[in-house]
C-alpha atoms as a PDB file:
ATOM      1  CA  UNK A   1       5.153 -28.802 -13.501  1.00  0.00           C
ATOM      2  CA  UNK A   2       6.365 -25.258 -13.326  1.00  0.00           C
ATOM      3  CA  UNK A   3       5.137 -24.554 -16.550  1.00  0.00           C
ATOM      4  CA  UNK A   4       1.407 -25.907 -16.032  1.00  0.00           C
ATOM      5  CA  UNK A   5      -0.698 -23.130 -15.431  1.00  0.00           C
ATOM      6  CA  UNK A   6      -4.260 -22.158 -17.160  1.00  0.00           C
ATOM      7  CA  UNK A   7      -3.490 -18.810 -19.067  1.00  0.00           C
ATOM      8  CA  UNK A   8      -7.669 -18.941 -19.656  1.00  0.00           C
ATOM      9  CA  UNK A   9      -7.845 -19.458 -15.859  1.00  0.00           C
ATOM     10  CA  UNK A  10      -6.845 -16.013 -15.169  1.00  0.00           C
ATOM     11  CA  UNK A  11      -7.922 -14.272 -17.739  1.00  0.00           C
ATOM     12  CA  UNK A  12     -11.355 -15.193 -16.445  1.00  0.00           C
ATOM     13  CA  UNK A  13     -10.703 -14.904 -13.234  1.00  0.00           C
ATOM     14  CA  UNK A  14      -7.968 -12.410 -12.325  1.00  0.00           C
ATOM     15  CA  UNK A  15      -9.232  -9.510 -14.230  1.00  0.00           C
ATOM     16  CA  UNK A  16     -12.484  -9.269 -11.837  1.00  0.00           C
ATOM     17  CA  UNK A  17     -10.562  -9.586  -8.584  1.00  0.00           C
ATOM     18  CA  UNK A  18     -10.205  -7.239  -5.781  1.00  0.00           C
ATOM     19  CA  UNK A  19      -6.799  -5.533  -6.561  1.00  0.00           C
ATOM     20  CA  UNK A  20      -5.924  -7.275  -2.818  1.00  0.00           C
ATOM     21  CA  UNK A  21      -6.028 -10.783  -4.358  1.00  0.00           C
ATOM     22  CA  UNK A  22      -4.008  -9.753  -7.295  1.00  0.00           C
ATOM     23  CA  UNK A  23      -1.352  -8.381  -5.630  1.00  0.00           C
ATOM     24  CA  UNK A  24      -1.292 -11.773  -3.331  1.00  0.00           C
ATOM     25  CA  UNK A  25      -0.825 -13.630  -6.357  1.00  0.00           C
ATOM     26  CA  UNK A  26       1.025 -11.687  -8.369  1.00  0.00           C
ATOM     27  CA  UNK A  27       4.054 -13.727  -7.654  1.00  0.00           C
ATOM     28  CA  UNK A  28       2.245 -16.585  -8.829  1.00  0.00           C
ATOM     29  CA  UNK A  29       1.346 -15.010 -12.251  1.00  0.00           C
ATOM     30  CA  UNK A  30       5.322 -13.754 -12.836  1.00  0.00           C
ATOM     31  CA  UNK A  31       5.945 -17.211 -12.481  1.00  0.00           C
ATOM     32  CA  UNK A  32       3.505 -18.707 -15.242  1.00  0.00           C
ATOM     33  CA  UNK A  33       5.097 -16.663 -17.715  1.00  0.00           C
ATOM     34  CA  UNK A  34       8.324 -18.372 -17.150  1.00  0.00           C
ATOM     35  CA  UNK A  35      10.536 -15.492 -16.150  1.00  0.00           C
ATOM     36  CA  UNK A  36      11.045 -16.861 -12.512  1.00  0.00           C
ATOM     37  CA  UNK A  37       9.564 -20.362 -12.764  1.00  0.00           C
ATOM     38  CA  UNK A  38      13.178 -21.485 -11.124  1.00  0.00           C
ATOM     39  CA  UNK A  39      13.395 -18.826  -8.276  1.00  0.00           C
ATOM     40  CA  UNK A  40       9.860 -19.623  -7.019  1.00  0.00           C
ATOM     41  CA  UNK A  41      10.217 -23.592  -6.889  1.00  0.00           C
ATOM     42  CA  UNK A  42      13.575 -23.832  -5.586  1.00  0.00           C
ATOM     43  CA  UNK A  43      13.500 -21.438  -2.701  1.00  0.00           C
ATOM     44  CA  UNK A  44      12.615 -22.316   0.793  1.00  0.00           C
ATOM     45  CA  UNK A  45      11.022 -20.117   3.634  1.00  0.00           C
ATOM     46  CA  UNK A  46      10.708 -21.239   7.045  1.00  0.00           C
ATOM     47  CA  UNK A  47      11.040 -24.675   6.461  1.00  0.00           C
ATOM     48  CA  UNK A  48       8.691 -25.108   3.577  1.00  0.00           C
ATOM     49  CA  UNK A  49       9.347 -26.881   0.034  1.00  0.00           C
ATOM     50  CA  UNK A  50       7.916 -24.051  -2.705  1.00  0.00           C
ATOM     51  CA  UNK A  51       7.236 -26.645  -4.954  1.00  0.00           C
ATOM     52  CA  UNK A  52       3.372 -27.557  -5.626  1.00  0.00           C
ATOM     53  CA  UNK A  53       1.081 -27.832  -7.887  1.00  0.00           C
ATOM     54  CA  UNK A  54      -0.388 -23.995  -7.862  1.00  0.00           C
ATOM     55  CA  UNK A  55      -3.374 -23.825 -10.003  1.00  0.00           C
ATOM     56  CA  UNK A  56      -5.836 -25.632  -7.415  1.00  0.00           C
ATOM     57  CA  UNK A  57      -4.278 -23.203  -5.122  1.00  0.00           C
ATOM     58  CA  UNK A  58      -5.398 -20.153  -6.912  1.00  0.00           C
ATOM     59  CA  UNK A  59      -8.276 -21.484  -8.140  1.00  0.00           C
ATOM     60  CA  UNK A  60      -9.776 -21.991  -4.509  1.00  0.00           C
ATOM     61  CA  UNK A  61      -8.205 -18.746  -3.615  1.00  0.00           C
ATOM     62  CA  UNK A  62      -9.728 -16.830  -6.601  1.00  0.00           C
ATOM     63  CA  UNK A  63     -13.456 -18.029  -6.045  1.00  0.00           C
ATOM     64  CA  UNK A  64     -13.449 -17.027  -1.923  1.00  0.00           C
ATOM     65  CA  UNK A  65     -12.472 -14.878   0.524  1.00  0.00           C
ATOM     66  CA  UNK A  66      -9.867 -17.428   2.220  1.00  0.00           C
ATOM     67  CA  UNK A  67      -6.782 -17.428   1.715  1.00  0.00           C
ATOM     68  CA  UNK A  68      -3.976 -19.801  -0.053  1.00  0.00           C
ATOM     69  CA  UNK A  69      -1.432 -21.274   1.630  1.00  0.00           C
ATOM     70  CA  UNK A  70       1.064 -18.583   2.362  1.00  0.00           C
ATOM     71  CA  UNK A  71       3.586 -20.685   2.167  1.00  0.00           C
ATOM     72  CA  UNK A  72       3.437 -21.880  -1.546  1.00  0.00           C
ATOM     73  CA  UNK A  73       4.066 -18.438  -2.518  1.00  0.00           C
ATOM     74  CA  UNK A  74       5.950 -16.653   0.279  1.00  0.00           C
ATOM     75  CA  UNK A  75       6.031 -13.217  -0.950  1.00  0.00           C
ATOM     76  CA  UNK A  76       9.007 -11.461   0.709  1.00  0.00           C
ATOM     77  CA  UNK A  77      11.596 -13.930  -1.002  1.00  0.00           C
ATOM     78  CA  UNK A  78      10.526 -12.200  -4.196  1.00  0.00           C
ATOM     79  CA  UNK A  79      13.148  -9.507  -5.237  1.00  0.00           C
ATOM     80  CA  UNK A  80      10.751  -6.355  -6.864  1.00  0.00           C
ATOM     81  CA  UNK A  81      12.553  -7.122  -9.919  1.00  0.00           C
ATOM     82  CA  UNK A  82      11.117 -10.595  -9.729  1.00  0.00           C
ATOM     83  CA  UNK A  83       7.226  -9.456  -9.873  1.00  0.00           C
ATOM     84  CA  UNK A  84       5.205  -7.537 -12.588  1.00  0.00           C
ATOM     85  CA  UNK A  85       4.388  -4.220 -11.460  1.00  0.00           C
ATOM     86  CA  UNK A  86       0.574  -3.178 -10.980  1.00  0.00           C
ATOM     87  CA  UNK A  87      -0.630  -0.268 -13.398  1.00  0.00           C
ATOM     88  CA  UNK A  88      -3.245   1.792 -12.311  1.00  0.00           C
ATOM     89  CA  UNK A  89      -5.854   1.384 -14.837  1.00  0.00           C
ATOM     90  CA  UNK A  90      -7.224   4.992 -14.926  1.00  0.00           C
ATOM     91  CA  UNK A  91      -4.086   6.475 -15.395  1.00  0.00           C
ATOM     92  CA  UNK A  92      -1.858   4.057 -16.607  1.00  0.00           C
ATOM     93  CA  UNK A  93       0.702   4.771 -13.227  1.00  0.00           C
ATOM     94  CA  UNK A  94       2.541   1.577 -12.417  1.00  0.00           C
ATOM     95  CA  UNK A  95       3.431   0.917  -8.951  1.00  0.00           C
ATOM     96  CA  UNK A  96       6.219  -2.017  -7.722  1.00  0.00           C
ATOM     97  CA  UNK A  97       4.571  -4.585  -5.677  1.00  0.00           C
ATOM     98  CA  UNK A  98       7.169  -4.395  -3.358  1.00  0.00           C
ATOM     99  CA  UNK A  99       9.622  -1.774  -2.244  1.00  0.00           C
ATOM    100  CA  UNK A 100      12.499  -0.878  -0.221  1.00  0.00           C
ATOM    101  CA  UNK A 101      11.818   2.783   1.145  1.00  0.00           C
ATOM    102  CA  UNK A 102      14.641   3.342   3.814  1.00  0.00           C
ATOM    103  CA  UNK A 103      18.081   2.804   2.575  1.00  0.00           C
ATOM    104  CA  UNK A 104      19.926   1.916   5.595  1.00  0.00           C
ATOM    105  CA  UNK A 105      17.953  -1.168   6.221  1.00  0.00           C
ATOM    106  CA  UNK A 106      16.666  -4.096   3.742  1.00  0.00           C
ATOM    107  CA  UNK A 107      12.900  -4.062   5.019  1.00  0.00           C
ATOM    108  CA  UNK A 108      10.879  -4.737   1.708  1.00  0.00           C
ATOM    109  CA  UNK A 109       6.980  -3.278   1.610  1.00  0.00           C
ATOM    110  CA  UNK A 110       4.163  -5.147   0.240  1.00  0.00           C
ATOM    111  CA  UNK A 111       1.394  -3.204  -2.099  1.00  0.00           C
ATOM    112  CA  UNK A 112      -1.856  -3.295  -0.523  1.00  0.00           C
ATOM    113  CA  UNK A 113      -3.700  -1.470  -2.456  1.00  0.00           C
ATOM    114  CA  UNK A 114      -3.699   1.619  -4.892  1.00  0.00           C
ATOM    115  CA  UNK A 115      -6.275   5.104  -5.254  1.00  0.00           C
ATOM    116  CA  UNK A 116      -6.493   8.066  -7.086  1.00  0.00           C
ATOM    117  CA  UNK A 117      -6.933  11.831  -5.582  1.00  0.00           C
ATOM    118  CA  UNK A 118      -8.925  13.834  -7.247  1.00  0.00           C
ATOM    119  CA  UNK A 119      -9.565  17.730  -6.242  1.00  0.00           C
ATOM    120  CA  UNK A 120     -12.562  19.989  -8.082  1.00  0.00           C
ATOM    121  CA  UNK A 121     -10.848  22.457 -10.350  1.00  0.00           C
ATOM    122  CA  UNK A 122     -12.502  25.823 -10.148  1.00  0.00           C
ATOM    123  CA  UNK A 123     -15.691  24.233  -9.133  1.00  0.00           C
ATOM    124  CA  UNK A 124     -15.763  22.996 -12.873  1.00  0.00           C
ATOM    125  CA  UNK A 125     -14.583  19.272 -12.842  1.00  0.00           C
ATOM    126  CA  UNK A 126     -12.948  16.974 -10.757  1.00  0.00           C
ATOM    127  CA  UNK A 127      -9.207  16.486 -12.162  1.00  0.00           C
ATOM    128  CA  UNK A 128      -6.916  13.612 -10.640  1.00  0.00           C
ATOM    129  CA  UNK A 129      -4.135  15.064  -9.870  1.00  0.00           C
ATOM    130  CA  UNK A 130      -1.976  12.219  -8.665  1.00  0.00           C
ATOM    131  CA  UNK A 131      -2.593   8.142  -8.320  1.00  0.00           C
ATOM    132  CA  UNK A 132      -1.521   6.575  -4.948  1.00  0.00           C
ATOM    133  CA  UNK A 133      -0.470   2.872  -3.505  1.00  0.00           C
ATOM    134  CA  UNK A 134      -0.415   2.089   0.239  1.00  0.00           C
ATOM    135  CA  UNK A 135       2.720  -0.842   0.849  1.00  0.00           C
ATOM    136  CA  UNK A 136       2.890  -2.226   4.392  1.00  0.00           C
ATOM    137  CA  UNK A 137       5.892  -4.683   5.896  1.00  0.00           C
ATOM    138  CA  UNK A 138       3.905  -7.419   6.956  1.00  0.00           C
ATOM    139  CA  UNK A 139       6.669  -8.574   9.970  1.00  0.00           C
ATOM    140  CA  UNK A 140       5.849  -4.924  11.654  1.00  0.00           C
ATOM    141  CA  UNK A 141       2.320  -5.545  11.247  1.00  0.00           C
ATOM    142  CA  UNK A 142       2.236  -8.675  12.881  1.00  0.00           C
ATOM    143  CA  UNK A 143       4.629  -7.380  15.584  1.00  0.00           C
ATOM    144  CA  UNK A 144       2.347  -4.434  16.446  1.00  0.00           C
ATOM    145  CA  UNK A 145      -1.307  -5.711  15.923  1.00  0.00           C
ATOM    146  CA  UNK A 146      -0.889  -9.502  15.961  1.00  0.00           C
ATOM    147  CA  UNK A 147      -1.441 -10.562  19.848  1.00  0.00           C
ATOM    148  CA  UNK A 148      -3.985  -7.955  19.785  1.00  0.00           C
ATOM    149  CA  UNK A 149      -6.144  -9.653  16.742  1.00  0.00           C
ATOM    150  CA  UNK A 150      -4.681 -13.657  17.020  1.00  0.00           C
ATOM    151  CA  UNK A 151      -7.481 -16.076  16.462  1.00  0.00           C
ATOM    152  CA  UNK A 152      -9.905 -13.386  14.484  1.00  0.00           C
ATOM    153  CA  UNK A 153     -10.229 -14.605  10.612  1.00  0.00           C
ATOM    154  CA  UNK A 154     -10.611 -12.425   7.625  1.00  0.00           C
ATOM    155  CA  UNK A 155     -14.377 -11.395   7.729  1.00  0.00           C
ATOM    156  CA  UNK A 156     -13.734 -10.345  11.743  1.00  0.00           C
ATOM    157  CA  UNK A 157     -10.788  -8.268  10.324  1.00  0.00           C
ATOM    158  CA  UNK A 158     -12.846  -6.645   7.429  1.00  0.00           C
ATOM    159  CA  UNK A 159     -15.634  -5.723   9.819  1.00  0.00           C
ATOM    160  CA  UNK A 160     -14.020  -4.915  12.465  1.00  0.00           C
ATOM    161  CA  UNK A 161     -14.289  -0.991  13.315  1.00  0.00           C
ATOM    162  CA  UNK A 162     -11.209  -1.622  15.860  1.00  0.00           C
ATOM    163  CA  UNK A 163      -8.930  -3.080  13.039  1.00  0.00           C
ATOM    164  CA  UNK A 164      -9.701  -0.457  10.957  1.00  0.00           C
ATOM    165  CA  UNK A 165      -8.806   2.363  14.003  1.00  0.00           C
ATOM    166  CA  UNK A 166      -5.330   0.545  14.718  1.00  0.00           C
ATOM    167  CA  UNK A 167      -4.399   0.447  11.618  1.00  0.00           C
ATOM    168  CA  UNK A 168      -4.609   3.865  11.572  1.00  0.00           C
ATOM    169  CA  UNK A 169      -3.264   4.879  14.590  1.00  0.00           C
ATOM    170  CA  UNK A 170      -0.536   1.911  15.101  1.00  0.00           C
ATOM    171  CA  UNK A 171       3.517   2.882  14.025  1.00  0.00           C
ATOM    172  CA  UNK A 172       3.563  -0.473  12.418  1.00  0.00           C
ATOM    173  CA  UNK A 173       5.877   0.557   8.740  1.00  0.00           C
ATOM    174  CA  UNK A 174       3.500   1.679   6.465  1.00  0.00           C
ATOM    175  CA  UNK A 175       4.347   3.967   2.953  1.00  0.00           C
ATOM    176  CA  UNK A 176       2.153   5.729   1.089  1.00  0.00           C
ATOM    177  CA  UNK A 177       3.578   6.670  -2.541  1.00  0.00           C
ATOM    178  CA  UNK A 178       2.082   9.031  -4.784  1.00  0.00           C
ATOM    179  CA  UNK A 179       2.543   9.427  -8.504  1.00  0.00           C
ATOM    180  CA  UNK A 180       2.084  12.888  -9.654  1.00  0.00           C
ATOM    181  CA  UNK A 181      -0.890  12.859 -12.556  1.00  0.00           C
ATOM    182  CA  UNK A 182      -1.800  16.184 -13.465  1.00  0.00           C
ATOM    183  CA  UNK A 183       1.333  17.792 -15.346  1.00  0.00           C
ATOM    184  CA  UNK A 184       0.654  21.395 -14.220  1.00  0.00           C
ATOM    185  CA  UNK A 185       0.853  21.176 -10.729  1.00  0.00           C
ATOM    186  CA  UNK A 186       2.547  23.675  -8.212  1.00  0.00           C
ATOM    187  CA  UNK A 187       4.437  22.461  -5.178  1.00  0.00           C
ATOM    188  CA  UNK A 188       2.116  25.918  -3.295  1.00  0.00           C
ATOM    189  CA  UNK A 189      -0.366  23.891  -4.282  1.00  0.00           C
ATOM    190  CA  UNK A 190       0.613  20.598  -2.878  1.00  0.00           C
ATOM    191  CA  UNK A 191       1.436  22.103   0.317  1.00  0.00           C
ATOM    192  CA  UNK A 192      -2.431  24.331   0.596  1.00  0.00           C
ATOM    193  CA  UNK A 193      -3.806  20.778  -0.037  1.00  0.00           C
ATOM    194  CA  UNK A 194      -1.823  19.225   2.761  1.00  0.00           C
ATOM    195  CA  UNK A 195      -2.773  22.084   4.888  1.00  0.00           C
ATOM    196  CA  UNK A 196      -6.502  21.723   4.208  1.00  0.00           C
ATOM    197  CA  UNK A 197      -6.613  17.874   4.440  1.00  0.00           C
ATOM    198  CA  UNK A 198      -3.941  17.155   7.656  1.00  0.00           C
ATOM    199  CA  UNK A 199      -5.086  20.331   9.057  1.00  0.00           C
ATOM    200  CA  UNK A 200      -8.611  18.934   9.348  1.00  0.00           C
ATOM    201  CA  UNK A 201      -7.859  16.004  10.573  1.00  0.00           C
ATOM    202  CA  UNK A 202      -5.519  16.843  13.659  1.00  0.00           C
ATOM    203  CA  UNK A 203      -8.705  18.616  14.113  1.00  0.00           C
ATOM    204  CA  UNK A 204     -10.677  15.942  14.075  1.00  0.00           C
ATOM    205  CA  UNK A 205      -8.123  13.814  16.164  1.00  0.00           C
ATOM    206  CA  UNK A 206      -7.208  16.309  18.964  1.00  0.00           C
ATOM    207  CA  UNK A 207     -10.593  18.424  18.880  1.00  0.00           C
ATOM    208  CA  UNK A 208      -8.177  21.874  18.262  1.00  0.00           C
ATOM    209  CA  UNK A 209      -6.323  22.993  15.501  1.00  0.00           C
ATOM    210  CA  UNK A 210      -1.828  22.277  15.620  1.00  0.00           C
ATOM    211  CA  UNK A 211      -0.641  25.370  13.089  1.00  0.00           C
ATOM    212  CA  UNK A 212       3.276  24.482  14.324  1.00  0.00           C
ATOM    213  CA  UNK A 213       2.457  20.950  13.804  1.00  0.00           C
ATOM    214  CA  UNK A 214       1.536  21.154  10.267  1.00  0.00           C
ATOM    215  CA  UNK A 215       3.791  23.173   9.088  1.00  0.00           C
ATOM    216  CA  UNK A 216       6.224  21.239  10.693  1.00  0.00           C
ATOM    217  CA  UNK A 217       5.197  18.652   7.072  1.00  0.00           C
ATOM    218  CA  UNK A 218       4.186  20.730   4.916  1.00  0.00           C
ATOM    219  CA  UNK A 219       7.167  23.149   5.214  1.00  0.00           C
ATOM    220  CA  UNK A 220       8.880  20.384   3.678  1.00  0.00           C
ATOM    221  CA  UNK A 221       7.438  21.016   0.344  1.00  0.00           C
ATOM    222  CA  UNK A 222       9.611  24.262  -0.197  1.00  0.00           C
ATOM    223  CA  UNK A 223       9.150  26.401  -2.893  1.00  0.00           C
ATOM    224  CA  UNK A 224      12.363  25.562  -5.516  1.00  0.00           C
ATOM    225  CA  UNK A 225      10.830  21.411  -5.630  1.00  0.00           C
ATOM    226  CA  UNK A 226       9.600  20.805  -8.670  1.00  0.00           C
ATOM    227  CA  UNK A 227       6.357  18.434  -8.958  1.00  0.00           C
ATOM    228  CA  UNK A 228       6.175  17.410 -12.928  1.00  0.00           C
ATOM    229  CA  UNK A 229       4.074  14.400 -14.086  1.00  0.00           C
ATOM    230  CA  UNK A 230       5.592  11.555 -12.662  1.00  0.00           C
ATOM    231  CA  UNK A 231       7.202  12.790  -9.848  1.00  0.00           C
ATOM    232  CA  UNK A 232       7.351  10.248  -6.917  1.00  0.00           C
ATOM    233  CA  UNK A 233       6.308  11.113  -2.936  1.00  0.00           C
ATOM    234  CA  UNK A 234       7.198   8.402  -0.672  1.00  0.00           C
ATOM    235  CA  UNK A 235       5.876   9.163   2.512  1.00  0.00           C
ATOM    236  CA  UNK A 236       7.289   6.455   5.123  1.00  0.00           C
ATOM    237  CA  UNK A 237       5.629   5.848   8.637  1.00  0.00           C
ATOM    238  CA  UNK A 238       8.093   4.437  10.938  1.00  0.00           C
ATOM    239  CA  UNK A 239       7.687   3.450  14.569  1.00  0.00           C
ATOM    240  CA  UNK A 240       8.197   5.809  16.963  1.00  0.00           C
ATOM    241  CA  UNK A 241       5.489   7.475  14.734  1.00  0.00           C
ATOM    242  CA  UNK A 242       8.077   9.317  12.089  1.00  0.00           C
ATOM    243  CA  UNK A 243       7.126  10.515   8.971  1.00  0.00           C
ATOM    244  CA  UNK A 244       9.875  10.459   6.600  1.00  0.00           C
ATOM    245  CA  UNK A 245       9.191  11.902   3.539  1.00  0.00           C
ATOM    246  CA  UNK A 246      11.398  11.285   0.149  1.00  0.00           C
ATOM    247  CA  UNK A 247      10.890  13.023  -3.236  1.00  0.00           C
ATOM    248  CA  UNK A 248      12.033  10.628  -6.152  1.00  0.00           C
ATOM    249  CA  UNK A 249      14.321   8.633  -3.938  1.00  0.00           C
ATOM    250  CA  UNK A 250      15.975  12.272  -2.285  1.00  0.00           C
ATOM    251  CA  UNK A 251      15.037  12.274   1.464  1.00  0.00           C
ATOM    252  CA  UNK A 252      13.223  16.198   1.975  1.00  0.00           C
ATOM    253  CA  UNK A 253      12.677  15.569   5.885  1.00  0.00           C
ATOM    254  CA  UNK A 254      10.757  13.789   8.724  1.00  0.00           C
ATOM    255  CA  UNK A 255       8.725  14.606  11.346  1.00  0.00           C
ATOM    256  CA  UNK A 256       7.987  12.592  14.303  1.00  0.00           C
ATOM    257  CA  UNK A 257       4.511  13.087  16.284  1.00  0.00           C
ATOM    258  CA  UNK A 258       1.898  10.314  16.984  1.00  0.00           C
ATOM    259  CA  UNK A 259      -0.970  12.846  15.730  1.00  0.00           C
ATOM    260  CA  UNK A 260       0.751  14.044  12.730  1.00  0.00           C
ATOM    261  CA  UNK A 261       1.290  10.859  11.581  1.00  0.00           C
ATOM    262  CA  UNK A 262      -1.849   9.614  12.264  1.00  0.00           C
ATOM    263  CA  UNK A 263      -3.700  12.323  10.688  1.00  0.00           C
ATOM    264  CA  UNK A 264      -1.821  11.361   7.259  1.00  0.00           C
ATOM    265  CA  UNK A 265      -2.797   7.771   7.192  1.00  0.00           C
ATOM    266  CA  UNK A 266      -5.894   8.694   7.822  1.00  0.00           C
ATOM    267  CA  UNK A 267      -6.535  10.450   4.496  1.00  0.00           C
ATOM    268  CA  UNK A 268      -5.733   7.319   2.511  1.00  0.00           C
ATOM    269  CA  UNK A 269      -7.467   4.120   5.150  1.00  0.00           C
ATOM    270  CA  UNK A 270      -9.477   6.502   7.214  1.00  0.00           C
ATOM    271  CA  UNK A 271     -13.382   6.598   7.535  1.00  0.00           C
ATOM    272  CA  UNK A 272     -13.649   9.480   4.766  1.00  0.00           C
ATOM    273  CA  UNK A 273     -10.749   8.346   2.761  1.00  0.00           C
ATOM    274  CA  UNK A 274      -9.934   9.961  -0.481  1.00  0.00           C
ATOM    275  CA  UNK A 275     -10.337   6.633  -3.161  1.00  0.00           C
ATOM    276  CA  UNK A 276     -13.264   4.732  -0.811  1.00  0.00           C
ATOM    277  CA  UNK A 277     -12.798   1.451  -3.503  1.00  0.00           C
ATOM    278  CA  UNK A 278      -9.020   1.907  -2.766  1.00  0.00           C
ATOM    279  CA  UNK A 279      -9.527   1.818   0.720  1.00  0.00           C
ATOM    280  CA  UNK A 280     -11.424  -1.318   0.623  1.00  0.00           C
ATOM    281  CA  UNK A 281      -8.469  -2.919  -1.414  1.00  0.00           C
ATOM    282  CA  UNK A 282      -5.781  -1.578   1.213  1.00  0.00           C
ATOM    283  CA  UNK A 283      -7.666  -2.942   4.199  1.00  0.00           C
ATOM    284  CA  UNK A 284      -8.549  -6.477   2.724  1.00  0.00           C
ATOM    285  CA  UNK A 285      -4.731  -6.897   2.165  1.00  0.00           C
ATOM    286  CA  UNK A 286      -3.829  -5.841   5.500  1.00  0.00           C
ATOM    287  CA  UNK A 287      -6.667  -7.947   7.056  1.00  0.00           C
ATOM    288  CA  UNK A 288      -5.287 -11.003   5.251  1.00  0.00           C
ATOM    289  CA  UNK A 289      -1.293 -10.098   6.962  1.00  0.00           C
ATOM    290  CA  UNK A 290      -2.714 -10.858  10.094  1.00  0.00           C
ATOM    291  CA  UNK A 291      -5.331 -13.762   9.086  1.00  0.00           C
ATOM    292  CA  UNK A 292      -4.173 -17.141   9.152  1.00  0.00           C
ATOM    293  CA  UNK A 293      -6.966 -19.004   7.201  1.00  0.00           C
END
């Protein structure tokens, strides 16, 4: 039974679905190659037998926007090891479907979705100068935002101008990692970036501009860091509304304000995000934590 799974299914299927459904049933797909087969049917998560017969599953979950049974494929009982990573298809970047960022503490983030930041060189041409996924622990999401949106299905969630607004303004954990793309990048540059983008937005958010506040982040990115291709930026919201910010696993600093933090997320999920098709793909997945269809 564990071996009984359409490989023309999803190749049909899979490759023209939202990058939100593939990372739901990613697990699913590690397990059809054989590779975890065991781990997946013998565990148990609250209760429930993982043991079923999975391609009707995906096969009503593929063709609408409900979703499967969470509980055929619980996805935090999957090690990162356990799961195929998702490669960015524009620039080949792979990102984990699920990660550990704080070290003290075994709280595993989900991949909700993944973008691309592009900035105009010299006017000239748009270069991308690093790829980006958005990973969210689905407990803290629930424990933040869940009495506020219980009984609302996934459509309410995807319209809903309120969801969206939480989401961005919550302390729910929440890490945005970005993979550096363009191999002649300055860290001066990084941090002129940040100042333009964040800067704008605590504008936006507080109606005046917060100098001491922003450099408060982008001080951070001090001049001896080096930033060649492939470089990894974890930047972790926590609650309490701390931004903790690690370069390739080293922890450079955090900085905890409600508006900073805010301001951040907002560049990625916001209403003028910077990858609008990765934004849709971020907010489906987080829409579908807190749906229960």
């Amino acid at each position: 039974m564990a071996a009984s799974f359409s490989y023309s299914f999803f190749g049909n299927v899979f490759a023209n679905a939202p990058l939100w459904k593939k990372v739901s049933v990613g697990a699913g797909v590690a397990a059809a190659s054989g590779m975890v087969a065991a781990e997946i049917y013998n565990r148990q998560r609250n209760g429930f037998s993982i043991a079923a017969s999975l391609s009707d599953e995906f096969a009503s979950f593929m063709h609408s926007n409900s979703l499967p049974n969470r509980s055929v494929i619980p996805f935090a009982c999957l090690s990162p090891l356990s799961v195929s990573p998702f490669t960015e298809p524009k620039t080949g970047v792979s990102f984990p479907v699920l990660i550990s960022p704080r070290a003290d503490a075994a709280v595993e983030h989900q991949l909700a979705g993944v973008g691309l930041r592009k900035k105009s060189l010299f006017g000239l041409k748009n270069i991308t100068v690093y790829a980006f996924g958005v990973y969210a622990n689905e407990a803290s999401l629930m424990d933040k935002l869940g009495s506020k949106y219980t009984g609302f299905s996934f459509a309410e969630l995807k319209q809903s101008k309120s969801f969206q607004d939480d989401v961005v303004a919550s302390d729910f954990d929440l890490t945005v990692r970005l993979v550096i793309v363009y191999g002649r990048l300055k860290v001066g540059s990084v941090r002129t970036a940040f100042e333009e983008s964040i800067g704008s937005r605590i504008k936006k958010f507080s109606g005046k501009e917060d100098r001491p506040l922003l450099e408060s982040f982008t001080s951070l990115f001090s001049d001896d860091i080096k930033l060649p291709k492939g470089t990894i930026i974890d930047v972790t919201r926590q609650s309490g509304h701390s931004l903790a910010t690690k370069i390739d696993g080293k922890e450079i600093g955090a900085v905890q304000s409600s508006l900073l933090s805010r301001a951040f997320v907002d560049l990625y999920i916001g209403d003028e995000p910077f990858d609008v098709t990765g934004k849709d793909d971020i907010s489906s997945k987080l829409a579908s934590f807190l749906s229960k269809e």
